[in-house]
PDB file of N, CA and C in Angstrom:
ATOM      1  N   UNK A   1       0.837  -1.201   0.000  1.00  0.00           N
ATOM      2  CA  UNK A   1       0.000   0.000   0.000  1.00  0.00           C
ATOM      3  C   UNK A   1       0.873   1.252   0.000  1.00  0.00           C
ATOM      4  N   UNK A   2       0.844   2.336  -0.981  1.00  0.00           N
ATOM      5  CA  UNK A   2       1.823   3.366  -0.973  1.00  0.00           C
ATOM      6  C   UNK A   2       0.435   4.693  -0.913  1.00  0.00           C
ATOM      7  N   UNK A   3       1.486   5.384   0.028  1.00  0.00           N
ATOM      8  CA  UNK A   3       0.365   6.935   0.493  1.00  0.00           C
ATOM      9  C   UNK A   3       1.117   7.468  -0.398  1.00  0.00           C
ATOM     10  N   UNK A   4       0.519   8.952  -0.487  1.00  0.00           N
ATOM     11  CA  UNK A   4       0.770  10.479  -0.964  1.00  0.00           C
ATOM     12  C   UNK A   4       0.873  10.952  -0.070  1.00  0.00           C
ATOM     13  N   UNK A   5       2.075  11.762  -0.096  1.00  0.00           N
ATOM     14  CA  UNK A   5       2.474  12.731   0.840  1.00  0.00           C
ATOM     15  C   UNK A   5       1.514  14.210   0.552  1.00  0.00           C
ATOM     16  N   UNK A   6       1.018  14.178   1.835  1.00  0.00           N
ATOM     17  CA  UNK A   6       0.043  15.182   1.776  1.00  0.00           C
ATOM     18  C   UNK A   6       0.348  17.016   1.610  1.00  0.00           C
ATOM     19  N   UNK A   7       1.641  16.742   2.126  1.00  0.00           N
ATOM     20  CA  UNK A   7       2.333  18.588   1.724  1.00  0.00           C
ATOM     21  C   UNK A   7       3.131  18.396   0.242  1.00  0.00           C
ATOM     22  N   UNK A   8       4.390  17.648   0.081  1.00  0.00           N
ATOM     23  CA  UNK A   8       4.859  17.279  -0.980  1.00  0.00           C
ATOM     24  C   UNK A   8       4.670  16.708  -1.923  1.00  0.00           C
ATOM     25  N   UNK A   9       3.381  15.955  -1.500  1.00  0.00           N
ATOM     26  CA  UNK A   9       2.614  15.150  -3.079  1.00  0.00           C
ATOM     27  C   UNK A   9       4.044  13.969  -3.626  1.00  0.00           C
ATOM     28  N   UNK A  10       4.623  13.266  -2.397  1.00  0.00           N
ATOM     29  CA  UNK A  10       5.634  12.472  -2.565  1.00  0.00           C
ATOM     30  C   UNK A  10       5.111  11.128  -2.345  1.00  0.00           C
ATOM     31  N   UNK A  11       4.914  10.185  -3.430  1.00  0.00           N
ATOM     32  CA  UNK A  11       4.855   8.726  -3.095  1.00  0.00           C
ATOM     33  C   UNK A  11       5.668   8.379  -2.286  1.00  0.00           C
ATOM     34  N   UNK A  12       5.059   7.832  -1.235  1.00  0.00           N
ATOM     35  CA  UNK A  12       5.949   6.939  -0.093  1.00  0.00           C
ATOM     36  C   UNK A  12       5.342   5.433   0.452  1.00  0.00           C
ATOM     37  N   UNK A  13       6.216   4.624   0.444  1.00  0.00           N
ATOM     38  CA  UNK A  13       5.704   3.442   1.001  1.00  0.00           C
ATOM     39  C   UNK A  13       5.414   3.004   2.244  1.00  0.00           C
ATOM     40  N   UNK A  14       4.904   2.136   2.982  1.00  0.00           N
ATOM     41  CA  UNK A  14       4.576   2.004   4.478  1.00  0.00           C
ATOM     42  C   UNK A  14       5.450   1.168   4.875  1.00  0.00           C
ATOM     43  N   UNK A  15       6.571   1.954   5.475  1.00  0.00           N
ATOM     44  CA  UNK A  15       7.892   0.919   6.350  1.00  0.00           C
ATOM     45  C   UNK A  15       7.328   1.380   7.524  1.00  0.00           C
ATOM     46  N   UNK A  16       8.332   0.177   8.540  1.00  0.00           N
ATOM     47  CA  UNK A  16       7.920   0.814   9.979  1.00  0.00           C
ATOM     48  C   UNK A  16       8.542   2.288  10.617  1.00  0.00           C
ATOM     49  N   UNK A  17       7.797   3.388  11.146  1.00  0.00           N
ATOM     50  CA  UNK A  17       8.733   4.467  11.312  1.00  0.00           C
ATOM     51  C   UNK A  17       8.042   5.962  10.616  1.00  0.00           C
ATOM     52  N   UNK A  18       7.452   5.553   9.423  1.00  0.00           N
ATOM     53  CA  UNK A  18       6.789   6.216   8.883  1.00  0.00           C
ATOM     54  C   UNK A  18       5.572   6.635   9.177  1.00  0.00           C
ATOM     55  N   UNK A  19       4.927   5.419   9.475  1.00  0.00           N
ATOM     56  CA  UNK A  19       3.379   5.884  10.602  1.00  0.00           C
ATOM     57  C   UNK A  19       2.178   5.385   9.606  1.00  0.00           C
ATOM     58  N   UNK A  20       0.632   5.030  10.064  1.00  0.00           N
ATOM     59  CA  UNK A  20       0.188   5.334   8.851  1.00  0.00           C
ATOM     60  C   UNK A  20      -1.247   5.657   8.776  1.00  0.00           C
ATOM     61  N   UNK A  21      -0.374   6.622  10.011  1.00  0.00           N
ATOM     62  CA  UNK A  21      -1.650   7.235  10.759  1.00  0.00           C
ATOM     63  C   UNK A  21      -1.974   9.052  10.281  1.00  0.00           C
ATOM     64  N   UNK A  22      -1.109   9.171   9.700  1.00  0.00           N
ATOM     65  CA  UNK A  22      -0.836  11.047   8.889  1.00  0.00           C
ATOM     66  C   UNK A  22      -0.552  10.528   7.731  1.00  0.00           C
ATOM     67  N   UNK A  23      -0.538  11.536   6.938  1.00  0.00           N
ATOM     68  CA  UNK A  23      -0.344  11.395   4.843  1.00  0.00           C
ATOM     69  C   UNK A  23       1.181  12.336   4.982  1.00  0.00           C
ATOM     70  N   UNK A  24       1.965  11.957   5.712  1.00  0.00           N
ATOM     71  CA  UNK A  24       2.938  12.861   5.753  1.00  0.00           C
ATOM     72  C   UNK A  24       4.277  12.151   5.096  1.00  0.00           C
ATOM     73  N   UNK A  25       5.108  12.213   4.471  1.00  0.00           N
ATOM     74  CA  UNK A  25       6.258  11.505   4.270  1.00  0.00           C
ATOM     75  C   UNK A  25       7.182  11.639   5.349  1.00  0.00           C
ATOM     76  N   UNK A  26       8.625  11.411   5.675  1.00  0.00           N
ATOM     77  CA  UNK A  26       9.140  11.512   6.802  1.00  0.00           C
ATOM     78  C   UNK A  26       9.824  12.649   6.971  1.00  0.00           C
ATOM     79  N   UNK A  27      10.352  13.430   5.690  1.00  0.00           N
ATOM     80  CA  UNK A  27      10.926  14.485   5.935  1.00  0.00           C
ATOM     81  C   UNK A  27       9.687  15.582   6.453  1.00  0.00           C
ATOM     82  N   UNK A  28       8.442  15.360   5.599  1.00  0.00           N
ATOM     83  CA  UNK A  28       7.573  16.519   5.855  1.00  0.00           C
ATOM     84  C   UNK A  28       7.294  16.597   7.347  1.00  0.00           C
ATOM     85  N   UNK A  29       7.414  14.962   7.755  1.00  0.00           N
ATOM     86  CA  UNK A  29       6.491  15.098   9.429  1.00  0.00           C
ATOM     87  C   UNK A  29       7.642  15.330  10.165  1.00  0.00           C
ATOM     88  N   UNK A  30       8.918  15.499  10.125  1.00  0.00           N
ATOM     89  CA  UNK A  30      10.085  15.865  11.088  1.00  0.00           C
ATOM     90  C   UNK A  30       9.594  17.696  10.962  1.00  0.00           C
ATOM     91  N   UNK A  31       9.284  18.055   9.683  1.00  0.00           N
ATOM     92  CA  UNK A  31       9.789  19.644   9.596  1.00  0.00           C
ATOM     93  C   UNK A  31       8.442  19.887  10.369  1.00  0.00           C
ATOM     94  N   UNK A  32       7.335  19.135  10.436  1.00  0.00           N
ATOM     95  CA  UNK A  32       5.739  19.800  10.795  1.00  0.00           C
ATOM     96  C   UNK A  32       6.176  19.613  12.063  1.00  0.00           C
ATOM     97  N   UNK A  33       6.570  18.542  12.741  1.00  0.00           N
ATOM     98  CA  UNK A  33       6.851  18.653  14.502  1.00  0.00           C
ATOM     99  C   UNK A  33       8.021  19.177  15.005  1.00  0.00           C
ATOM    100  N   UNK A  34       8.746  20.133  13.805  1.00  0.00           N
ATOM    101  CA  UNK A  34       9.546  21.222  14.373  1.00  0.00           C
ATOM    102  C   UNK A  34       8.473  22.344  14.175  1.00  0.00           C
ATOM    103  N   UNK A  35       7.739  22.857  13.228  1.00  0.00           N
ATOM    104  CA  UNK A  35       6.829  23.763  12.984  1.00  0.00           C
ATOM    105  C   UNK A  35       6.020  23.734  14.685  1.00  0.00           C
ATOM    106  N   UNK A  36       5.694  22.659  14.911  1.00  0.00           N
ATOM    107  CA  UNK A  36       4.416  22.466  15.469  1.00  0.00           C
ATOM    108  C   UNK A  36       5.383  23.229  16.492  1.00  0.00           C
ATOM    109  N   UNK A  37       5.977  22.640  17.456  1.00  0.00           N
ATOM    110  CA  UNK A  37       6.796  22.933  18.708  1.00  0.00           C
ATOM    111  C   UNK A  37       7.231  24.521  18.798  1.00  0.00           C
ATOM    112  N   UNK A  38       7.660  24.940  17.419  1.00  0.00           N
ATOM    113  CA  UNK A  38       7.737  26.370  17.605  1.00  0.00           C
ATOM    114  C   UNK A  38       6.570  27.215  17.646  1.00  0.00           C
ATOM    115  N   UNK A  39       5.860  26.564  17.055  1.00  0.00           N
ATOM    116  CA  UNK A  39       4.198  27.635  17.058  1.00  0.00           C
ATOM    117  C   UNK A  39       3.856  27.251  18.755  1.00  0.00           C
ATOM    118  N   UNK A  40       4.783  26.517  19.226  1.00  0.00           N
ATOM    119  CA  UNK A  40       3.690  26.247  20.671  1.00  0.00           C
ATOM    120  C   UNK A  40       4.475  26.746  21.547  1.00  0.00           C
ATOM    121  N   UNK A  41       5.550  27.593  21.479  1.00  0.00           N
ATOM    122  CA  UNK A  41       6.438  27.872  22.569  1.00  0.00           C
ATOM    123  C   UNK A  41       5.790  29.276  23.482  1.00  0.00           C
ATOM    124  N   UNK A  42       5.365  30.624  22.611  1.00  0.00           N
ATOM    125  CA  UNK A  42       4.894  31.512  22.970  1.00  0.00           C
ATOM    126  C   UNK A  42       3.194  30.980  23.929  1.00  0.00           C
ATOM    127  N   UNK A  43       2.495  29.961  23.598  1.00  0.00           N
ATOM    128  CA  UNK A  43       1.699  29.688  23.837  1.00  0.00           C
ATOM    129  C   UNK A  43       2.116  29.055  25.032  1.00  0.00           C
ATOM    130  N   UNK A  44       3.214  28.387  25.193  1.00  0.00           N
ATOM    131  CA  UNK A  44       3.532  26.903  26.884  1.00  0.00           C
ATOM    132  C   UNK A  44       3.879  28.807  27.580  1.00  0.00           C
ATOM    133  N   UNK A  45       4.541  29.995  27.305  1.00  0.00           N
ATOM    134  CA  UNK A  45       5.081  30.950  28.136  1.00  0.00           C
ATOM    135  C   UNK A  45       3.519  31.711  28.369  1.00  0.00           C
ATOM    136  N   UNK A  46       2.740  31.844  27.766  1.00  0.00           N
ATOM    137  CA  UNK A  46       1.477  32.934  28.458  1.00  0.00           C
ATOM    138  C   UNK A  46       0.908  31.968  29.647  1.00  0.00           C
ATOM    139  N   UNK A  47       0.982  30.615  29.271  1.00  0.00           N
ATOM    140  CA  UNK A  47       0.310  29.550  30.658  1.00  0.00           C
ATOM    141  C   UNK A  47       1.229  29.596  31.837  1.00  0.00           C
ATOM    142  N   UNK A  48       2.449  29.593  31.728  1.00  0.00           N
ATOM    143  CA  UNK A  48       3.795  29.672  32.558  1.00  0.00           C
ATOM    144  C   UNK A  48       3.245  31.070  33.244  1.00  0.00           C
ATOM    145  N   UNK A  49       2.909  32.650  32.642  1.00  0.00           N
ATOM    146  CA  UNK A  49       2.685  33.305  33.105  1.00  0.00           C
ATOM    147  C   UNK A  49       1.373  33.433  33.871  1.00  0.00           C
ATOM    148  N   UNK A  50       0.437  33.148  33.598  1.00  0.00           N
ATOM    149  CA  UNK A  50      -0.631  33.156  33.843  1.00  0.00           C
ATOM    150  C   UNK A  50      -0.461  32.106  35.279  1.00  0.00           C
ATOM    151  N   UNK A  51      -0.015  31.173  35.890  1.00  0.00           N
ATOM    152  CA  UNK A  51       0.641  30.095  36.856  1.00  0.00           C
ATOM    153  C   UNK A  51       0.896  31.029  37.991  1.00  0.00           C
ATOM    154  N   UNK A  52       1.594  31.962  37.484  1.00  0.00           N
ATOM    155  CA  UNK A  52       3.060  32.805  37.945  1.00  0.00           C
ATOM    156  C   UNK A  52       1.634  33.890  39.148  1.00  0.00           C
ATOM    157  N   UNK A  53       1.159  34.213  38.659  1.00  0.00           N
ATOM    158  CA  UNK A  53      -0.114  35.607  38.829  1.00  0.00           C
ATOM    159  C   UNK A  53      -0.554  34.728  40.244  1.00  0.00           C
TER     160      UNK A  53
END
């Protein structure tokens, strides 16, 4: 069974590692859960502040 990579439109096959649970290839889902983590940093510091009060 081979997915489409859902950002890159990259045929990829289902090894273990890959997942096959997202349409992501492996480079795309390393760069999205660096994306993700940075979009969430300002967000973990207003809760940190909000703690703080």
């Amino acid at each position: 069974m081979k997915r489409v990579c859902c950002v890159c439109k990259k045929v990829f096959g289902h090894k273990a590692g890959t997942g096959e649970t997202h349409g992501f290839c492996k480079a795309c889902f390393k760069a999205a859960q660096r994306n993700l983590a940075r979009m969430l940093q300002p967000w973990r510091q207003e809760i940190r502040q909000e703690r703080e009060k």
